[in-house]
PDB file of N, CA and C in Angstrom:
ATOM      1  N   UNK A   1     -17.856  66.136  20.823  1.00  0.00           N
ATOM      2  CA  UNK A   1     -16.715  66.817  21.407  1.00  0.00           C
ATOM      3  C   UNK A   1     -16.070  65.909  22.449  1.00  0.00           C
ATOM      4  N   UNK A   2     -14.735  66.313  22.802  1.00  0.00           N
ATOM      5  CA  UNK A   2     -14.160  65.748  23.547  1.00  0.00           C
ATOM      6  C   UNK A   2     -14.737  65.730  25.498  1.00  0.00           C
ATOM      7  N   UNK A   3     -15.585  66.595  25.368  1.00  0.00           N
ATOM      8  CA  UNK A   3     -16.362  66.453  26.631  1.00  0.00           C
ATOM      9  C   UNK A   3     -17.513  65.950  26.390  1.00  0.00           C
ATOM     10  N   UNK A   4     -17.980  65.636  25.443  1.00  0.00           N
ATOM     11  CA  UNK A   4     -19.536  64.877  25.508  1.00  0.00           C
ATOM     12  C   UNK A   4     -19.463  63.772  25.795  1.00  0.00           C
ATOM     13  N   UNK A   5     -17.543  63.206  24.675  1.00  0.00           N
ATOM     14  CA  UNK A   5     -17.191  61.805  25.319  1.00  0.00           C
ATOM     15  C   UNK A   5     -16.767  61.123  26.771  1.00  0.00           C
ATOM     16  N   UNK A   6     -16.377  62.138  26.972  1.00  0.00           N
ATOM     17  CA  UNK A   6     -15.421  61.986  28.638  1.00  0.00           C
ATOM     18  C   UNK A   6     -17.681  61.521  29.594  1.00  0.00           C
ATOM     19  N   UNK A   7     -18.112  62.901  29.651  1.00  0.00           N
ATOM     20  CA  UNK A   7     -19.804  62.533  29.959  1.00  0.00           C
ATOM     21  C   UNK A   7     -20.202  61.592  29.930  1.00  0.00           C
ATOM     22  N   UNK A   8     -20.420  61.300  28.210  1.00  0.00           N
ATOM     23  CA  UNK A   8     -20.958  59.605  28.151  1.00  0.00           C
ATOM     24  C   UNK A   8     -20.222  58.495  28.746  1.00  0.00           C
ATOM     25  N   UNK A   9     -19.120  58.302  28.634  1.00  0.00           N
ATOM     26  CA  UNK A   9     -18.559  57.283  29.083  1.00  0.00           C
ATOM     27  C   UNK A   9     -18.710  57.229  30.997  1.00  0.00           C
ATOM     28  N   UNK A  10     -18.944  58.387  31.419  1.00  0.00           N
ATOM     29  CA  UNK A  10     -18.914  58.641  33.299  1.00  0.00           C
ATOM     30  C   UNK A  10     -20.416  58.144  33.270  1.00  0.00           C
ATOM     31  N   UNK A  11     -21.237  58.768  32.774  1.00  0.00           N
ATOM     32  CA  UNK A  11     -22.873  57.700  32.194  1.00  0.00           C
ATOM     33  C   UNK A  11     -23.030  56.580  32.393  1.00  0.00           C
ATOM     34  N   UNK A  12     -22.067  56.015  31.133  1.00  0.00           N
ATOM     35  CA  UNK A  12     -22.198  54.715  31.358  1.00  0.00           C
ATOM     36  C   UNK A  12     -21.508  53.978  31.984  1.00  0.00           C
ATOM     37  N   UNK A  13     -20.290  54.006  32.494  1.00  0.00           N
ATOM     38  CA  UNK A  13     -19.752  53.676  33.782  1.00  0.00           C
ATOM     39  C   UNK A  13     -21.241  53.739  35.003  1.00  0.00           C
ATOM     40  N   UNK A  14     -21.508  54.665  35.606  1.00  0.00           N
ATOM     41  CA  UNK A  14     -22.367  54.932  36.921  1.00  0.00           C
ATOM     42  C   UNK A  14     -23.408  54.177  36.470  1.00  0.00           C
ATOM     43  N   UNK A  15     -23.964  54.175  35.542  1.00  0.00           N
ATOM     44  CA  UNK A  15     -25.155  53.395  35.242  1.00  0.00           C
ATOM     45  C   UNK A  15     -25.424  52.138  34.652  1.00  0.00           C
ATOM     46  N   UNK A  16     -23.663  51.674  34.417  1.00  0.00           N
ATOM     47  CA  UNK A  16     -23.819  50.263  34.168  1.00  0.00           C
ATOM     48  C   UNK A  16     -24.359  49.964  32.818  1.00  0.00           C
ATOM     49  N   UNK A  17     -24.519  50.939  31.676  1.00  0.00           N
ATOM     50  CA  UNK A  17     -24.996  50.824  30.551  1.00  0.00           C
ATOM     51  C   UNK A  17     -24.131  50.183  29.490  1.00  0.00           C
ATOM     52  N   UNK A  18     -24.932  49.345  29.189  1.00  0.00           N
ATOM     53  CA  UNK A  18     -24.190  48.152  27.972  1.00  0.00           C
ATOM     54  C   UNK A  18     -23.891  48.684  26.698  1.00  0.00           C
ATOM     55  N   UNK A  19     -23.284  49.499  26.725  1.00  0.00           N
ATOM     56  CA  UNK A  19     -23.510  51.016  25.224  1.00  0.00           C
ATOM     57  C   UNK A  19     -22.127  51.242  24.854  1.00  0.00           C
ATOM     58  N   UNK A  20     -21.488  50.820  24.232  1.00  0.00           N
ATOM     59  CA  UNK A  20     -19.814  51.775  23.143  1.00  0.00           C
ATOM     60  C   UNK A  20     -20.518  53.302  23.643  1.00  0.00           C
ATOM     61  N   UNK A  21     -19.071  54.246  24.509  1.00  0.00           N
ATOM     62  CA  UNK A  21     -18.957  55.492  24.016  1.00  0.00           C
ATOM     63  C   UNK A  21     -19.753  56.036  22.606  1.00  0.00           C
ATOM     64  N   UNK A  22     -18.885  55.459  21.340  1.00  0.00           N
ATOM     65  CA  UNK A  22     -19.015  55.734  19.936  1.00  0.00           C
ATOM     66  C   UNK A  22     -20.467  55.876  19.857  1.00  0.00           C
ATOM     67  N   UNK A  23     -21.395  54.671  20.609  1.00  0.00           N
ATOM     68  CA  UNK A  23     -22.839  54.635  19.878  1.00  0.00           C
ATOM     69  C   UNK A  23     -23.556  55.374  20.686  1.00  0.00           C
ATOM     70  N   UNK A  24     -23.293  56.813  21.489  1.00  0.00           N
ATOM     71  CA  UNK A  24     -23.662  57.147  22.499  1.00  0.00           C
ATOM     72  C   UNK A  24     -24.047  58.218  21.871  1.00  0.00           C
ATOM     73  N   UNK A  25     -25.369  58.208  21.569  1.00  0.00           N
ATOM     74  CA  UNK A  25     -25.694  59.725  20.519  1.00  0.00           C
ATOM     75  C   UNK A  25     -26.129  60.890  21.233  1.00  0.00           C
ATOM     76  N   UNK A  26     -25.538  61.977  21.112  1.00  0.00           N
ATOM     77  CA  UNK A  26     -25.423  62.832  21.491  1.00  0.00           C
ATOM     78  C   UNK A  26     -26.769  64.065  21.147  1.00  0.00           C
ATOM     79  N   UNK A  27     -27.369  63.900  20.554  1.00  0.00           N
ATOM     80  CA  UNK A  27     -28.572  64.258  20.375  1.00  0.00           C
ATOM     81  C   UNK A  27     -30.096  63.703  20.897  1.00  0.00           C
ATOM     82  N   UNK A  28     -30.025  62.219  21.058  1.00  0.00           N
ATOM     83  CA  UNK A  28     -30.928  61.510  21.620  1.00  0.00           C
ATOM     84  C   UNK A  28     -31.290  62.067  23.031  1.00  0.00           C
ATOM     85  N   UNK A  29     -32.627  62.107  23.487  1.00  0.00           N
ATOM     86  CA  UNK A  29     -33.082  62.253  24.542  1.00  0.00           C
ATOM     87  C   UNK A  29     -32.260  61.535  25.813  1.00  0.00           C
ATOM     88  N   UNK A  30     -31.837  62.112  27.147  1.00  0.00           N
ATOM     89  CA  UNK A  30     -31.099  61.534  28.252  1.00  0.00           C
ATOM     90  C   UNK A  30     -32.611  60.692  28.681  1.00  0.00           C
ATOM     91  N   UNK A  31     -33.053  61.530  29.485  1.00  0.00           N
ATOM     92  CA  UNK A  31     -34.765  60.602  30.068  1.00  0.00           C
ATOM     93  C   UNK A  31     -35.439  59.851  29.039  1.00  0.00           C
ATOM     94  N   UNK A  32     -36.302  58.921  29.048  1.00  0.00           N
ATOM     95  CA  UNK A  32     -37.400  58.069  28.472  1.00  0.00           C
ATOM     96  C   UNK A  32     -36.728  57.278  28.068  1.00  0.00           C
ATOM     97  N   UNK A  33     -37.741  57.057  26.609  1.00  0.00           N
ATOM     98  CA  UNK A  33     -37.591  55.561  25.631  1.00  0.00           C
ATOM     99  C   UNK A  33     -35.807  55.391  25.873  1.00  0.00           C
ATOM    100  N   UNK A  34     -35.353  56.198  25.121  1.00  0.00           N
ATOM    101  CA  UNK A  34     -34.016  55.755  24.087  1.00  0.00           C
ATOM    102  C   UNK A  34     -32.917  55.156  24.657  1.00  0.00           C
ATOM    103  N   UNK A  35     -32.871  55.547  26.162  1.00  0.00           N
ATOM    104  CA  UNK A  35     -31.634  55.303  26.811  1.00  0.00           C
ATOM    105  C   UNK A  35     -32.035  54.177  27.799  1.00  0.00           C
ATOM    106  N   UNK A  36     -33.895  54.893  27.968  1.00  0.00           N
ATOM    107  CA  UNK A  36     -34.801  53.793  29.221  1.00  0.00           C
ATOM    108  C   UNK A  36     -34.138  54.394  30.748  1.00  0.00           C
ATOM    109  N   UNK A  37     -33.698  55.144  30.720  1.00  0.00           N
ATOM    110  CA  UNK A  37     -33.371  56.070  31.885  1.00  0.00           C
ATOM    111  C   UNK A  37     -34.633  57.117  32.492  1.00  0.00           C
ATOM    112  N   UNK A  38     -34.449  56.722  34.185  1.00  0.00           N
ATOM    113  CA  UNK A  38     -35.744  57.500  34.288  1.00  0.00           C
ATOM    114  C   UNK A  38     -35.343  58.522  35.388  1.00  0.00           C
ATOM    115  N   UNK A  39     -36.182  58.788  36.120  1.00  0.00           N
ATOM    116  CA  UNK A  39     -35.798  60.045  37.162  1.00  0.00           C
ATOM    117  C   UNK A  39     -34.441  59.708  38.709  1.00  0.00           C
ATOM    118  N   UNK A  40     -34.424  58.419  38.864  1.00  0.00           N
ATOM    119  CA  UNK A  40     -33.429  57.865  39.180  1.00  0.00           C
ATOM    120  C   UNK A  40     -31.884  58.094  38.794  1.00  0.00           C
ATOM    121  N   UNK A  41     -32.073  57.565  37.700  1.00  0.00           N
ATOM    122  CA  UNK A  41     -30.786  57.802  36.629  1.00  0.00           C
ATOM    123  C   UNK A  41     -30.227  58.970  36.213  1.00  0.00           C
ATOM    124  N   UNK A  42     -31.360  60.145  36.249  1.00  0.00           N
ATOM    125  CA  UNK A  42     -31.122  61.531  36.090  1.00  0.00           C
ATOM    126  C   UNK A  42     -30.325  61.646  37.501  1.00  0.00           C
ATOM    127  N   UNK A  43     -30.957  61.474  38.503  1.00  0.00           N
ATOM    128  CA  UNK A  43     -30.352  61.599  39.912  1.00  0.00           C
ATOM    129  C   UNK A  43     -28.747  61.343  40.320  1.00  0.00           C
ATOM    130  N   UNK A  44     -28.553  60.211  39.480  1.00  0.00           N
ATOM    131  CA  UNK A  44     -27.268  59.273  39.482  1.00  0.00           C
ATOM    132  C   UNK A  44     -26.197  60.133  38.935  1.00  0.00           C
ATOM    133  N   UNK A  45     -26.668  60.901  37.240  1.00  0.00           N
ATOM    134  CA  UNK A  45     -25.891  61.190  36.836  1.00  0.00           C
ATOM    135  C   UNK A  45     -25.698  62.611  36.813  1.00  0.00           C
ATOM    136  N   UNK A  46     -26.278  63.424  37.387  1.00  0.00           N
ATOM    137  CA  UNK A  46     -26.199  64.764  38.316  1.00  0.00           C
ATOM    138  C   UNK A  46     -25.252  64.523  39.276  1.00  0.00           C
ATOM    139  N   UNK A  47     -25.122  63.537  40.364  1.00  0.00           N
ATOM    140  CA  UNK A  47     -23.710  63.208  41.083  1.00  0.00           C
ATOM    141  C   UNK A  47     -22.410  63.478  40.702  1.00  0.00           C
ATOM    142  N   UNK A  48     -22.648  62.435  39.423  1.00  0.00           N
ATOM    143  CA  UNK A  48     -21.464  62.280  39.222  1.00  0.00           C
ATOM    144  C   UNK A  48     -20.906  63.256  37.967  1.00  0.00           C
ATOM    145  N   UNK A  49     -21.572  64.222  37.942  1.00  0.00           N
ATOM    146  CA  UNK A  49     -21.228  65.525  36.819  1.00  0.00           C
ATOM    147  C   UNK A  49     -21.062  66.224  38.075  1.00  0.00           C
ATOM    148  N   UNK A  50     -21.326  66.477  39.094  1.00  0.00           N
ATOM    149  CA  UNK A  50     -21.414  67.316  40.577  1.00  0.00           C
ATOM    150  C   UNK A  50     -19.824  66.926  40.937  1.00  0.00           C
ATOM    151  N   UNK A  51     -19.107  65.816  41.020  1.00  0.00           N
ATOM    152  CA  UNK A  51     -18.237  64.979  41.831  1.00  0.00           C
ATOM    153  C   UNK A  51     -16.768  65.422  40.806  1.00  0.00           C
ATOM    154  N   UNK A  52     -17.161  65.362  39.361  1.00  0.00           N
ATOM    155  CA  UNK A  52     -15.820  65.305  38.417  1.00  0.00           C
ATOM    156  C   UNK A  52     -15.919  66.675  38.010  1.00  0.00           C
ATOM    157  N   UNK A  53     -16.952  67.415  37.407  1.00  0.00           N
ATOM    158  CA  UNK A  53     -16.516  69.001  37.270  1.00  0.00           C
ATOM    159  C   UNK A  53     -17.315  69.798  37.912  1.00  0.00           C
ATOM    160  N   UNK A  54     -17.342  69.865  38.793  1.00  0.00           N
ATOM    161  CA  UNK A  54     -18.396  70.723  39.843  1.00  0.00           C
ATOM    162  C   UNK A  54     -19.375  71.585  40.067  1.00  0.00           C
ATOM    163  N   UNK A  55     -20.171  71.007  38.977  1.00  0.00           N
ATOM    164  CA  UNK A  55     -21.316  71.459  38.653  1.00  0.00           C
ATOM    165  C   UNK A  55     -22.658  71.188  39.249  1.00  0.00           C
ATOM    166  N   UNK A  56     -23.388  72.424  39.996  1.00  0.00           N
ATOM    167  CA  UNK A  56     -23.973  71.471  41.173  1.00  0.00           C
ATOM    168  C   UNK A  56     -25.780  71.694  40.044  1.00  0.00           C
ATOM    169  N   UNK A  57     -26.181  70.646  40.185  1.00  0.00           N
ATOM    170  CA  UNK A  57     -27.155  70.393  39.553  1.00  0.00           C
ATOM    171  C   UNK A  57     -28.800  69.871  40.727  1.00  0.00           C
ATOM    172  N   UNK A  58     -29.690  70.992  41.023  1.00  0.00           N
ATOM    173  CA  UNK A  58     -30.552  70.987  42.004  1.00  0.00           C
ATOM    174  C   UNK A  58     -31.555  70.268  41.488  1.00  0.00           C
ATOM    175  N   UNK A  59     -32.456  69.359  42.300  1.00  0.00           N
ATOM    176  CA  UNK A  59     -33.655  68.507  42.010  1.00  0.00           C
ATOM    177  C   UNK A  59     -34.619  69.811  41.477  1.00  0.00           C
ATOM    178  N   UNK A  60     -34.621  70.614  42.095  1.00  0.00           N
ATOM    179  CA  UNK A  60     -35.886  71.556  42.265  1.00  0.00           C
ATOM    180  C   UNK A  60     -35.398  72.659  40.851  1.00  0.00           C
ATOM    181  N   UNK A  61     -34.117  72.772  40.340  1.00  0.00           N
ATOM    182  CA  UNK A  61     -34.372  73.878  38.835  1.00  0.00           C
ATOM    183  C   UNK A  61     -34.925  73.576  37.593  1.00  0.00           C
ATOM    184  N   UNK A  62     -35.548  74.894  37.504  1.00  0.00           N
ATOM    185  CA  UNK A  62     -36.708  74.659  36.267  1.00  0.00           C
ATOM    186  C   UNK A  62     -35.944  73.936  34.939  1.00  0.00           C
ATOM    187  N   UNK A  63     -34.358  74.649  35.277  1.00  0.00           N
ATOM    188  CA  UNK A  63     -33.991  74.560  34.010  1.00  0.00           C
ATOM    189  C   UNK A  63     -33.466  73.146  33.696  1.00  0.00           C
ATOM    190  N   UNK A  64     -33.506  72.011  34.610  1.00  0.00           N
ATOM    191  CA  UNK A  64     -32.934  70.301  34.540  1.00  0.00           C
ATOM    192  C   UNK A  64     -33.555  69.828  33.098  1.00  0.00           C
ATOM    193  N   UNK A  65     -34.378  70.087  32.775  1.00  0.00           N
ATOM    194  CA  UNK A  65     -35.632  69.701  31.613  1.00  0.00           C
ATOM    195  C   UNK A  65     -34.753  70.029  30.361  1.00  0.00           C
ATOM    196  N   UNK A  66     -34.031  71.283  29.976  1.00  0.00           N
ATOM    197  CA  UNK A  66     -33.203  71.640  29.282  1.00  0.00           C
ATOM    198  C   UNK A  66     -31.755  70.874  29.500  1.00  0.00           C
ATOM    199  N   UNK A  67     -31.596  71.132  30.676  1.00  0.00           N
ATOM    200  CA  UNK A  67     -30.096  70.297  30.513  1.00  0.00           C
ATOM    201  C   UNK A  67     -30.018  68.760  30.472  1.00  0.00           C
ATOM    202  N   UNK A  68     -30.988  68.356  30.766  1.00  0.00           N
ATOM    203  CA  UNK A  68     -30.487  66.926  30.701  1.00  0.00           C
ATOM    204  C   UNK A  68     -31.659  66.366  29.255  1.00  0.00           C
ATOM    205  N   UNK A  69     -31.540  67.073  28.198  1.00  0.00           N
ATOM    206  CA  UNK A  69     -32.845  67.102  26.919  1.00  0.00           C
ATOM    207  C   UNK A  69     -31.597  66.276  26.349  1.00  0.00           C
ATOM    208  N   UNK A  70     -30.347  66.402  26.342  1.00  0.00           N
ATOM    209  CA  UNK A  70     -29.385  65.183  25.611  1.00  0.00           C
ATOM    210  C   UNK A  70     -28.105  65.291  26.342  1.00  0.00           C
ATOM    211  N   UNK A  71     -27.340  64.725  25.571  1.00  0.00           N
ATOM    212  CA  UNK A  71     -26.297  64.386  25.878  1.00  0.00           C
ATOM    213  C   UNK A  71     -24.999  65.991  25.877  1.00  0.00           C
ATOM    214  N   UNK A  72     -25.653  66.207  24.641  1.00  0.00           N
ATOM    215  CA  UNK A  72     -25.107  67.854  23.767  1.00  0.00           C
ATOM    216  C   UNK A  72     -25.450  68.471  25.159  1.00  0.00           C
ATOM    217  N   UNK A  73     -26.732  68.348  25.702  1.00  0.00           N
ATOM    218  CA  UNK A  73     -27.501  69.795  26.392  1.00  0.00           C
ATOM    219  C   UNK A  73     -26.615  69.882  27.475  1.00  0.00           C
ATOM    220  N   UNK A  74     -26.297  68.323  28.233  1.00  0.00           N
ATOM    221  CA  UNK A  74     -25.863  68.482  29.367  1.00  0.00           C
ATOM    222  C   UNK A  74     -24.425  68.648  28.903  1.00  0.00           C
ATOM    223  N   UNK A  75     -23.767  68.597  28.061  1.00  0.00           N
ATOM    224  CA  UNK A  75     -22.191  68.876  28.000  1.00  0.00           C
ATOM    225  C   UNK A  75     -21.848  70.449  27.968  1.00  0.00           C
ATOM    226  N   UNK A  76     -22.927  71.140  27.345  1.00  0.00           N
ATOM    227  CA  UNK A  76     -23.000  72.744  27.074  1.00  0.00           C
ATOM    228  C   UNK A  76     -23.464  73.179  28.765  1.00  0.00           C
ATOM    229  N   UNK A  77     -24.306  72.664  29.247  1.00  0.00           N
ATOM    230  CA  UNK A  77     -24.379  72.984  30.581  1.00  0.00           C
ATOM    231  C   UNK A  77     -23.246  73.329  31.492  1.00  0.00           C
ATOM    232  N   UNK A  78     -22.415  71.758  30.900  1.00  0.00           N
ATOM    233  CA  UNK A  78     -21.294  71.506  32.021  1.00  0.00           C
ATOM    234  C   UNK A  78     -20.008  72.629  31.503  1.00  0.00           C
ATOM    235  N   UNK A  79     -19.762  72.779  30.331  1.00  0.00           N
ATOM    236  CA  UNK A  79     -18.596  73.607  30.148  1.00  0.00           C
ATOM    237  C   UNK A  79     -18.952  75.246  30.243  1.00  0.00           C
ATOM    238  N   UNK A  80     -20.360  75.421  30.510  1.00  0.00           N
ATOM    239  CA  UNK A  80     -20.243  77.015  31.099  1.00  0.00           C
ATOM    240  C   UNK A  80     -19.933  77.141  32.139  1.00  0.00           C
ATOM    241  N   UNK A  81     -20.346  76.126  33.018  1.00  0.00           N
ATOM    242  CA  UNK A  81     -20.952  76.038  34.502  1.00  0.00           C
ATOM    243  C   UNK A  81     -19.707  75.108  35.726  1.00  0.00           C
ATOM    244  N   UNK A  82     -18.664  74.829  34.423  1.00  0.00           N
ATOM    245  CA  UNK A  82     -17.812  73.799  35.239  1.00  0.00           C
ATOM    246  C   UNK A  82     -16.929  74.345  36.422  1.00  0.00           C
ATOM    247  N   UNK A  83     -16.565  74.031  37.557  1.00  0.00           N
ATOM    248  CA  UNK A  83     -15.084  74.585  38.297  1.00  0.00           C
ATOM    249  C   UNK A  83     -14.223  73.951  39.087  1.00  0.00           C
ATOM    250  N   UNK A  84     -14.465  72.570  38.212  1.00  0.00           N
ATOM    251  CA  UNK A  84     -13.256  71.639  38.431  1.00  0.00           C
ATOM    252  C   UNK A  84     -12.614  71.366  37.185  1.00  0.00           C
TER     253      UNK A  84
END
């Protein structure tokens, strides 16, 4: 979708990731192997989903595990939850 792309690309901007939008799979795990992103990077990119649609995303909710499980999870997160 047109917001998973706008996401990935703010991703990889903040994180400096050497990745095409296009090859930015949207199903793949955000944390571990695939991306090599770790609890840092989760941190990073909670900001900057916090900063562009104002979605405030807490260290401490149970539910981070779900939203940040891909790329999909966190875009469905962001368009219930957005209010910018």
């Amino acid at each position: 979708t047109e917001l998973e792309r706008e996401i990935a690309a703010s991703i990889i901007e903040a994180l400096s990731l050497e990745l095409p939008v296009d090859e930015f799979d949207p199903e793949a795990p955000l944390y571990g192997d695939h991306f090599g992103l770790d609890s840092i990077d989760m941190l990073e990119i909670a900001v900057v989903v916090s900063a562009r649609y104002g979605v405030e995303l807490r260290s401490d909710d149970v539910a981070n595990r779900n939203v940040f499980a891909s790329l999909r999870a966190l875009a469905d997160h962001v368009a219930r939850h957005r209010t910018l």
